[in-house]
N, C-alpha and C. Protein backbone atom coordinates (compact mmCIF):
# COMPACT_ATOMS: atom_id res chain seq x y z
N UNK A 1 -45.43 75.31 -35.58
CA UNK A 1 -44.12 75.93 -35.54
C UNK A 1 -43.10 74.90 -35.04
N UNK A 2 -41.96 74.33 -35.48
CA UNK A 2 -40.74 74.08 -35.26
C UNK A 2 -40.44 74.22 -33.64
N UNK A 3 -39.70 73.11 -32.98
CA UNK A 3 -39.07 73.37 -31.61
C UNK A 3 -37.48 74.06 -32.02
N UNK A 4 -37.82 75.68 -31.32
CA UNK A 4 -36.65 76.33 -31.27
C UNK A 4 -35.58 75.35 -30.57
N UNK A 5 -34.00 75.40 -31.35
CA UNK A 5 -32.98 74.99 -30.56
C UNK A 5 -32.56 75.43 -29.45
N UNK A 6 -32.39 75.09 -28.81
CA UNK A 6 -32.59 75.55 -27.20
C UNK A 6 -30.87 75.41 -26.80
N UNK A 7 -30.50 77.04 -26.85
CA UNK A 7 -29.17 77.61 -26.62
C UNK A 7 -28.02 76.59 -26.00
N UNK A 8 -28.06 75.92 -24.78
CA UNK A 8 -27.55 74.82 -24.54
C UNK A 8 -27.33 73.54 -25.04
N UNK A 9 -28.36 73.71 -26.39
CA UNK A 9 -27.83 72.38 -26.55
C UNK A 9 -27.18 72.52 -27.86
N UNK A 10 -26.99 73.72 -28.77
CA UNK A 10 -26.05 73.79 -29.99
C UNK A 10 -24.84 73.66 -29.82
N UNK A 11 -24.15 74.69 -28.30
CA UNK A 11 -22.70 74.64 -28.43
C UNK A 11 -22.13 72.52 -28.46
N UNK A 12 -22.62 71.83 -27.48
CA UNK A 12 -22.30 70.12 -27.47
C UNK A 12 -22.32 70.05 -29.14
N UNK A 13 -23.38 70.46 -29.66
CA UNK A 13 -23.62 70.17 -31.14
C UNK A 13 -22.33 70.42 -32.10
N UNK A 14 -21.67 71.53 -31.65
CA UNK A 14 -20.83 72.52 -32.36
C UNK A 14 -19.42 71.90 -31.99
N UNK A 15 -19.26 71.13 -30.55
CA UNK A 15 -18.03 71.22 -30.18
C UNK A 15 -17.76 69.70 -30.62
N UNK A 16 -19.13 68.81 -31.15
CA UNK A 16 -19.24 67.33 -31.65
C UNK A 16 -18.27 67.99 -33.23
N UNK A 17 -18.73 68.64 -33.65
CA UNK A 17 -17.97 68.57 -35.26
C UNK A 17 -16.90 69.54 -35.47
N UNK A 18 -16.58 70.75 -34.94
CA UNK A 18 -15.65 71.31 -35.03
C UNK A 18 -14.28 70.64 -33.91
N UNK A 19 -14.91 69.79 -32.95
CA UNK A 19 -13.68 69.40 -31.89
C UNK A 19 -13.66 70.54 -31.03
N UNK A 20 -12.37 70.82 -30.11
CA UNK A 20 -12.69 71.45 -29.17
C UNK A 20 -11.69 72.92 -29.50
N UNK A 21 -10.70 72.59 -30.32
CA UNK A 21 -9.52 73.80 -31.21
C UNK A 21 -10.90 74.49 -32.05
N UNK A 22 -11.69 73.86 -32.79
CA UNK A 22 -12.76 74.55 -33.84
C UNK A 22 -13.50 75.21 -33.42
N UNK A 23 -14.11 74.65 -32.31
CA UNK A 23 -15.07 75.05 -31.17
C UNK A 23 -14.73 76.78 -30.38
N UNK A 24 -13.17 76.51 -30.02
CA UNK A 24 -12.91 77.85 -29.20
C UNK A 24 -12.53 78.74 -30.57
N UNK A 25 -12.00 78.36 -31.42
CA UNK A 25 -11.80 79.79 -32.74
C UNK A 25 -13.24 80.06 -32.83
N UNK A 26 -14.43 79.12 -32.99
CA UNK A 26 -15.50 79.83 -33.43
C UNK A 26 -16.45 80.75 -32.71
N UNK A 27 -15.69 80.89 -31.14
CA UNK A 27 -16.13 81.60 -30.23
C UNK A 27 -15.45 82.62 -29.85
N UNK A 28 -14.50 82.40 -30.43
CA UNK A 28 -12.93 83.84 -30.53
C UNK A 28 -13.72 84.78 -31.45
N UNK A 29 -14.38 84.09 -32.87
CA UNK A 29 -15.03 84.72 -34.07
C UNK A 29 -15.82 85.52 -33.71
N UNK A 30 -16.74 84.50 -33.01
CA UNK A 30 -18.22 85.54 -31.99
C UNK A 30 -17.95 87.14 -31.31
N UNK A 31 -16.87 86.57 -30.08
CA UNK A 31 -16.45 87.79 -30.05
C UNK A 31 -16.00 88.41 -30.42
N UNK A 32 -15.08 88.50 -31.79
CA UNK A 32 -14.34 90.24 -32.02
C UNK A 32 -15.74 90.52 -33.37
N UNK A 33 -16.85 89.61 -33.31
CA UNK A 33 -18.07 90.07 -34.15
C UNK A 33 -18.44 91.39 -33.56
N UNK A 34 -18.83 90.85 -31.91
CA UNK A 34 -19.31 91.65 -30.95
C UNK A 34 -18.62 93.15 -30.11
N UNK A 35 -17.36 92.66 -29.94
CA UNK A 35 -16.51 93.39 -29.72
C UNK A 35 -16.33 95.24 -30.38
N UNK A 36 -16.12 95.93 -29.64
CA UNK A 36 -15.84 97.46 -30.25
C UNK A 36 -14.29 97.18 -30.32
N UNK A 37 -13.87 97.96 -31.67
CA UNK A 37 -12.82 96.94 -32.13
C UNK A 37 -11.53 98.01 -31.32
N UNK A 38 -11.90 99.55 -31.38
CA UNK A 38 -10.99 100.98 -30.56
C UNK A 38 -10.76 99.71 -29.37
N UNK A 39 -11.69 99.61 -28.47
CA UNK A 39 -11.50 99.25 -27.06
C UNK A 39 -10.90 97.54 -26.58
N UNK A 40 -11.24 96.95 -27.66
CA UNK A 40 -10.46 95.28 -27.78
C UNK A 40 -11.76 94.77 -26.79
N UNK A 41 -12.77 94.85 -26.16
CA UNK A 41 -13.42 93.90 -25.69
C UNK A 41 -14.92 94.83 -25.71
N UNK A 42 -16.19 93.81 -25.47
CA UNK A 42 -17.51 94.15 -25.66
C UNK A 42 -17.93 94.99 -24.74
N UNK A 43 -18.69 95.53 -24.97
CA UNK A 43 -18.86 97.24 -24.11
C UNK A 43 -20.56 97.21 -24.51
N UNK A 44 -21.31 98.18 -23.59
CA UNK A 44 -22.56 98.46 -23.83
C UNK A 44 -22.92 98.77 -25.07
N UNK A 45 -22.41 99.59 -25.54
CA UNK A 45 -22.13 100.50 -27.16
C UNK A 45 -22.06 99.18 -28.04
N UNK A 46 -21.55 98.54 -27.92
CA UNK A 46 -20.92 97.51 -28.86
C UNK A 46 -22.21 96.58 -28.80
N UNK A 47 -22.19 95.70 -27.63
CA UNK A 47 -23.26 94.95 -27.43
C UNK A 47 -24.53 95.35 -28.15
N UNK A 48 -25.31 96.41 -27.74
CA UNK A 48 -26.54 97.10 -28.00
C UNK A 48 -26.43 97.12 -30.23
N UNK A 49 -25.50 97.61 -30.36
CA UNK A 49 -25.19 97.95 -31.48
C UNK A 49 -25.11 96.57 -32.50
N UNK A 50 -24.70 95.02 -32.16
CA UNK A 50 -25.06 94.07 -32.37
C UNK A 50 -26.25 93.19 -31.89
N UNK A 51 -27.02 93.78 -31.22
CA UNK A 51 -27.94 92.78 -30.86
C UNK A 51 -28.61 91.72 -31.88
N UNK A 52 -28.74 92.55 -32.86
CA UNK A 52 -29.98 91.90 -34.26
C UNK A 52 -29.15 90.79 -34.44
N UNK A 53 -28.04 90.70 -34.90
CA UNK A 53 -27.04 89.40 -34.94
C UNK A 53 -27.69 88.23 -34.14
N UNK A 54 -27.60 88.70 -32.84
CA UNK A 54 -27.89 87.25 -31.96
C UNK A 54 -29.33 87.45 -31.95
N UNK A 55 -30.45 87.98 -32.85
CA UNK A 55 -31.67 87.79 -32.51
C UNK A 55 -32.29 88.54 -31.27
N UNK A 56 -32.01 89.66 -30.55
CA UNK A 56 -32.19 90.03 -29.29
C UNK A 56 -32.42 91.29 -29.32
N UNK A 57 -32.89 91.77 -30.55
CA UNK A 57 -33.08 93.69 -30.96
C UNK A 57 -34.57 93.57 -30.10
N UNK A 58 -34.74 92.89 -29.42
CA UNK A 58 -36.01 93.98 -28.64
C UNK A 58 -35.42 94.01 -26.99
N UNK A 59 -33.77 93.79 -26.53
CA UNK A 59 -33.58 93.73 -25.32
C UNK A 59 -33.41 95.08 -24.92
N UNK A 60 -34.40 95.57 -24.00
CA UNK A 60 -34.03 96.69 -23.70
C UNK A 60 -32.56 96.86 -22.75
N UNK A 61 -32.26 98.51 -22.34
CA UNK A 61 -30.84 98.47 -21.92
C UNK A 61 -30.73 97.68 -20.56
N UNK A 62 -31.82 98.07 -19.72
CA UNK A 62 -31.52 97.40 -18.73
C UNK A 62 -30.98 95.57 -18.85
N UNK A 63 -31.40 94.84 -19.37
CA UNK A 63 -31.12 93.91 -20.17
C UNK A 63 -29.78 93.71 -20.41
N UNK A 64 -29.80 94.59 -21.24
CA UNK A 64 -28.03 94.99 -21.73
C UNK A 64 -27.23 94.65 -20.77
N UNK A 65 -27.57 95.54 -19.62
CA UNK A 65 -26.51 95.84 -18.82
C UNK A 65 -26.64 94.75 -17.35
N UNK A 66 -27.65 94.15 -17.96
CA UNK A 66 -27.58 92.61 -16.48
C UNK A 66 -26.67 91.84 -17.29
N UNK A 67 -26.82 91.24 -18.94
CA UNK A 67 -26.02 90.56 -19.66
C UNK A 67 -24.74 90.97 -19.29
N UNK A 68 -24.12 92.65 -19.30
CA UNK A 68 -22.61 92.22 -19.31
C UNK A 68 -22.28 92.28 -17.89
N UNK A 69 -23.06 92.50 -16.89
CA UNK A 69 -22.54 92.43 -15.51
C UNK A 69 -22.42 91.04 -15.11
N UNK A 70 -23.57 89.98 -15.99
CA UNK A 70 -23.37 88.57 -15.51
C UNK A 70 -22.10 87.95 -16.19
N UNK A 71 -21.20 88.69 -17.23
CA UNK A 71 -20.18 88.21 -17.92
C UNK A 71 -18.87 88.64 -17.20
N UNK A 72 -19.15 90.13 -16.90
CA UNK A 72 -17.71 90.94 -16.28
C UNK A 72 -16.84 90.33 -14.87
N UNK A 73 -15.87 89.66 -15.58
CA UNK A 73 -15.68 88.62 -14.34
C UNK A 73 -14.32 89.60 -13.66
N UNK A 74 -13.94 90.50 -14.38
CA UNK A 74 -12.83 91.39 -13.93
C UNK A 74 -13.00 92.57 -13.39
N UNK A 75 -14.34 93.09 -13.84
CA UNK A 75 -14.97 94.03 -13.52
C UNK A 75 -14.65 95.46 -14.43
N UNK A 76 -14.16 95.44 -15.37
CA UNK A 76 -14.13 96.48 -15.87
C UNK A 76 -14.96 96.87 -16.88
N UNK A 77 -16.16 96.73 -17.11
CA UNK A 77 -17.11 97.07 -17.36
C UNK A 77 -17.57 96.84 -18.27
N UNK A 78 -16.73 95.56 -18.83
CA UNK A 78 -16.88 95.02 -20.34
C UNK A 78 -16.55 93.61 -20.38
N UNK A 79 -16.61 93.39 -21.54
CA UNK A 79 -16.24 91.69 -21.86
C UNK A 79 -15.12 91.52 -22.52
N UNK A 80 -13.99 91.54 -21.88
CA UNK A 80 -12.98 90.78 -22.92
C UNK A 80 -13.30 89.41 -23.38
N UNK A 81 -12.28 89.00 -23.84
CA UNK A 81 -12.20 87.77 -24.44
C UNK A 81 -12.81 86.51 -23.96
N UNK A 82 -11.70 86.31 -22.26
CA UNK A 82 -11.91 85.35 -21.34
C UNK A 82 -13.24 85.28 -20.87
N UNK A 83 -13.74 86.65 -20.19
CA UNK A 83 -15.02 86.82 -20.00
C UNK A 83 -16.34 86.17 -20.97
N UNK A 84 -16.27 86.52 -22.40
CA UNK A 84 -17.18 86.15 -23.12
C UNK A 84 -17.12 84.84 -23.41
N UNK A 85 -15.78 83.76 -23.15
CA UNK A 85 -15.73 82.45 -23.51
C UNK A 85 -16.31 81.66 -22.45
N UNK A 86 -15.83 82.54 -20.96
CA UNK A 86 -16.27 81.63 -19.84
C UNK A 86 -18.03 82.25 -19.34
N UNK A 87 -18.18 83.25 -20.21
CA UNK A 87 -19.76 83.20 -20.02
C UNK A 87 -20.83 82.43 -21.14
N UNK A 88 -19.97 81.73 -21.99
CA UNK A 88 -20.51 80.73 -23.02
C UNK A 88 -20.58 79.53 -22.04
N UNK A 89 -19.74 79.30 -21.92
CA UNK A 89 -19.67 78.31 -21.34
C UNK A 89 -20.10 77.99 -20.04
N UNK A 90 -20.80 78.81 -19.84
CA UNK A 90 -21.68 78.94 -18.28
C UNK A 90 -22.97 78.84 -18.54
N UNK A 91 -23.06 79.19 -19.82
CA UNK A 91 -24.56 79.57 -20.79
C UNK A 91 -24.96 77.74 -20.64
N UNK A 92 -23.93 76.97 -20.85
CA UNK A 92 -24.15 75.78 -21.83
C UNK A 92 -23.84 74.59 -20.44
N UNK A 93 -24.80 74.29 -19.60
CA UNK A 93 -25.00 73.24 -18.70
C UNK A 93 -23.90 71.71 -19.60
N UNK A 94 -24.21 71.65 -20.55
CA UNK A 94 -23.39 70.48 -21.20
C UNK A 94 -22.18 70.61 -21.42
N UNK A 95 -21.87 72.03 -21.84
CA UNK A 95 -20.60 72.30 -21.64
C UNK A 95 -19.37 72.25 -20.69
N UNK A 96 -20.74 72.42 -19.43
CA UNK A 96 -19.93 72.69 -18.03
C UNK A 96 -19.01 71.72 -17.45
N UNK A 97 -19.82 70.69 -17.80
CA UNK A 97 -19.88 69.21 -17.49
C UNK A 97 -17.88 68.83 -18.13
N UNK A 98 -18.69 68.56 -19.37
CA UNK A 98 -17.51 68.11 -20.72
C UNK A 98 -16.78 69.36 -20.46
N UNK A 99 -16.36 70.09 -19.71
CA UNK A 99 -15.11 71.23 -19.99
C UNK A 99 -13.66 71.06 -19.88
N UNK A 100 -13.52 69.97 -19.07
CA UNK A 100 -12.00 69.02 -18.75
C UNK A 100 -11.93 68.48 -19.70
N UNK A 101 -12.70 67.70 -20.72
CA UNK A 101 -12.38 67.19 -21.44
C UNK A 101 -11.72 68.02 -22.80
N UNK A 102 -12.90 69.19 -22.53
CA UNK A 102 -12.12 70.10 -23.96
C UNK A 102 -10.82 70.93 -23.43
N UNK A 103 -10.96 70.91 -22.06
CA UNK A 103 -9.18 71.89 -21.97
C UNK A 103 -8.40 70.70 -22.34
N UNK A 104 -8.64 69.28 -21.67
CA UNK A 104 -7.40 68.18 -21.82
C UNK A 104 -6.99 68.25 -23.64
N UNK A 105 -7.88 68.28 -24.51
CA UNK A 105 -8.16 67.84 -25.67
C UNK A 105 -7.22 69.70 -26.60
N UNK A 106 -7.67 70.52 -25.94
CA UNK A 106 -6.63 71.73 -26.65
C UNK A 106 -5.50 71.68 -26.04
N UNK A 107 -5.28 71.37 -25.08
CA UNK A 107 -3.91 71.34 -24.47
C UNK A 107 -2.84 70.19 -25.07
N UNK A 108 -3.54 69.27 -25.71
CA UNK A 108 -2.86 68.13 -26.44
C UNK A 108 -2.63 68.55 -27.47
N UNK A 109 -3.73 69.35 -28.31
CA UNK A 109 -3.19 70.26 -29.70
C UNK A 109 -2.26 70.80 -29.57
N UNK A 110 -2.19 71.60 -28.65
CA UNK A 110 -1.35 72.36 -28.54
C UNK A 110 0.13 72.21 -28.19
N UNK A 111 0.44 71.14 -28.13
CA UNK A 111 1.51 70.19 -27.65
C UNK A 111 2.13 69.51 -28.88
């Protein structure tokens, strides 16, 4: 069998060819995938209801509900936006690192 890609090391992969503007749309994408679209951010309902997407249809709820408590940085019981970008990026040790470089690098786009 193949060595599975090992979650940390795709996003570096992703943010090498899309740059760091390509990189955050394609994680904007992720979430309103995930997202319940009534409520604008990811919710138990929502989450559970996409799992098969990310490969994870055998997580039971408890599961569920450690995932969005380790994301809910506001506490309202879900994942907005910010939440789901800065729990990517918490996901991704390489990311953590290189993260000045990608705010310096959108902030220049954006300029």
């Amino acid at each position: 069998m193949a060595d599975a890609i090992v979650f940390e090391d795709f996003f570096p992969a992703m943010v090498d060819k899309l740059g760091a503007e390509g990189f955050m749309k394609e994680l904007c994408n992720g979430f309103r995938l995930l997202m319940d679209g009534e409520k604008g951010m990811i919710t138990f309902e929502s989450l559970k209801r996409n799992l098969a997407l990310l490969g994870l249809q055998d997580m039971d709820d408890d599961e569920v509900v450690c995932m969005l408590r380790e994301g809910d940085l506001n506490g309202d019981g879900g994942l907005d936006e910010m939440d789901f970008c800065t729990l990517m990026f918490r996901l991704s040790p390489a990311l953590m690192k290189s993260s000045k470089n990608l705010l310096e690098e959108a902030l220049v786009t954006e300029m």
